[in-house]
Protein backbone atom coordinates (compact mmCIF):
# COMPACT_ATOMS: atom_id res chain seq x y z
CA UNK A 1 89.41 101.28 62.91
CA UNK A 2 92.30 99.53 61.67
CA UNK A 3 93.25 96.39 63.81
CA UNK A 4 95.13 93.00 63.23
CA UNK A 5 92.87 89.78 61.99
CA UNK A 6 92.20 88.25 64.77
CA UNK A 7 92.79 90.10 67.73
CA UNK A 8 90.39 92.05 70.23
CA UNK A 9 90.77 95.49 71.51
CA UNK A 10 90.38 96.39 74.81
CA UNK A 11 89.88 99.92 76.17
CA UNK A 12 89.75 101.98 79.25
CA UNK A 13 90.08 106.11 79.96
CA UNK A 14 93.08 106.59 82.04
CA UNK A 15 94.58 109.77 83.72
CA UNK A 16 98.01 109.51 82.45
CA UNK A 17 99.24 106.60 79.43
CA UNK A 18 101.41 104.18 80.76
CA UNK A 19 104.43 102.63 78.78
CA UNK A 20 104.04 98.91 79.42
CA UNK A 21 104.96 95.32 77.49
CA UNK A 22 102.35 95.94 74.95
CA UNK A 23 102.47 99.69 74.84
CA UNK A 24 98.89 100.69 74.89
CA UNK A 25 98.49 102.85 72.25
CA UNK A 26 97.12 106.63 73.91
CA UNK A 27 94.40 108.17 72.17
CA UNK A 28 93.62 112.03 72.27
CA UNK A 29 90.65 111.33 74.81
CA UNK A 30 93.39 109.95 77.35
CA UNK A 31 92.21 106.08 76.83
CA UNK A 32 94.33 103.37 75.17
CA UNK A 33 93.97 100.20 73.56
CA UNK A 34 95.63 97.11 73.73
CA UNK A 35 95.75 94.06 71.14
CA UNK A 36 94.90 90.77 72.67
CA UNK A 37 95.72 88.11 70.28
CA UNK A 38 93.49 85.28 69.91
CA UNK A 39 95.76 82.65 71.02
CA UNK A 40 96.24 84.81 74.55
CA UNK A 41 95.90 83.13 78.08
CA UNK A 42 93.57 84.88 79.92
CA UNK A 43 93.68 84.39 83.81
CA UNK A 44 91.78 86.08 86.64
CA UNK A 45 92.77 87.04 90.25
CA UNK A 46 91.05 84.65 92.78
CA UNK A 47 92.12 86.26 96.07
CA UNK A 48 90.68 89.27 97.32
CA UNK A 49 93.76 91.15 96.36
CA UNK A 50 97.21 90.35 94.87
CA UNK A 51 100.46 92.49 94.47
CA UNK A 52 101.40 93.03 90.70
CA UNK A 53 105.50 93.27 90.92
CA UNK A 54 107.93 94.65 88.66
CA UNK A 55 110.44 91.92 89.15
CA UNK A 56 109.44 87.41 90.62
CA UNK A 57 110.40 88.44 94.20
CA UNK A 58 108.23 89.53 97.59
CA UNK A 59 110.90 92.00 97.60
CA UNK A 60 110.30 93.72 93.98
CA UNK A 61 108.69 97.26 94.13
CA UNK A 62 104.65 97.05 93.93
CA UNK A 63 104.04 98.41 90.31
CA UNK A 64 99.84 97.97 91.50
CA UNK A 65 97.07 95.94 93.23
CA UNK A 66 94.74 94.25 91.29
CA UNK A 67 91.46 92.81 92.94
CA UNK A 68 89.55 89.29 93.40
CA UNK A 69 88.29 89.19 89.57
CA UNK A 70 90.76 91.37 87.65
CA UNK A 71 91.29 89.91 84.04
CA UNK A 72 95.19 89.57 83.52
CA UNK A 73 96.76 88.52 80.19
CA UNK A 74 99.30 86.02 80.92
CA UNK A 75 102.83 86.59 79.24
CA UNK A 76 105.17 83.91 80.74
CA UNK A 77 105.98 82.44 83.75
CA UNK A 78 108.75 81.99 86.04
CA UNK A 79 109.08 79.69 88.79
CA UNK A 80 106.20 80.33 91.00
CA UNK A 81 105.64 83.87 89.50
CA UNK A 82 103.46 84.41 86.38
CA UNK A 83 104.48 87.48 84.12
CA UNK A 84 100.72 89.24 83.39
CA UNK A 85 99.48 92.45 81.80
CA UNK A 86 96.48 94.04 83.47
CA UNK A 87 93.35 94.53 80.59
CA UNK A 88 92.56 97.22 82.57
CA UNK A 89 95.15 99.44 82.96
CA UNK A 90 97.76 97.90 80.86
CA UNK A 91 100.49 97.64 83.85
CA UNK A 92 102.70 94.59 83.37
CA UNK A 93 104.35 92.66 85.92
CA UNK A 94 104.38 89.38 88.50
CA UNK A 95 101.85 87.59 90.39
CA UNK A 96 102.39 84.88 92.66
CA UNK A 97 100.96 81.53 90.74
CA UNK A 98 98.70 80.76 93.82
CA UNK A 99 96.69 83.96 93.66
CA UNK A 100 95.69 83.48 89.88
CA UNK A 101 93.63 81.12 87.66
């Protein structure tokens, strides 16, 4: 496997590959991988659910819902809104600050 010095890989089989921030790379199996550098901010989802958003507004389209626990990768922030890619399934979008640690 051929990967960067000092980054991890994370993995998960998916139905369909999804083109996201870091464009998980698909794999002939359906799964994809995505480089986490080791300088990344890793934050978790401390509410029993929180709306991932494709834009820092209530009123931005749902892109998914990610539950109490889910491992985000943080990417920025704005305002009260923190920019996040999902380990999991690679979707990339906002959370409200307060739902996240």
């Amino acid at each position: 496997m051929n990967r960067e010095a000092g980054s991890k890989i994370a993995t998960k089989d998916i139905a369909e590959p999804q083109d996201n921030f870091l464009a998980p790379q698909p794999k002939s199996n359906g799964s994809f991988t995505i480089s986490i550098p080791d300088d990344a901010e890793i934050i978790m989802v401390i509410t029993p659910k929180a709306n991932l958003r494709q834009s820092a507004t209530t009123k931005s389209e749902i892109v998914e819902e990610v539950l109490y626990g889910t491992l985000l990768m943080k990417l920025g922030e704005t305002g009260d809104w923190v920019k996040v890619q999902t380990i999991d399934s690679g979707s990339v979008g906002f959370v409200f600050s307060e739902v996240v640690q």
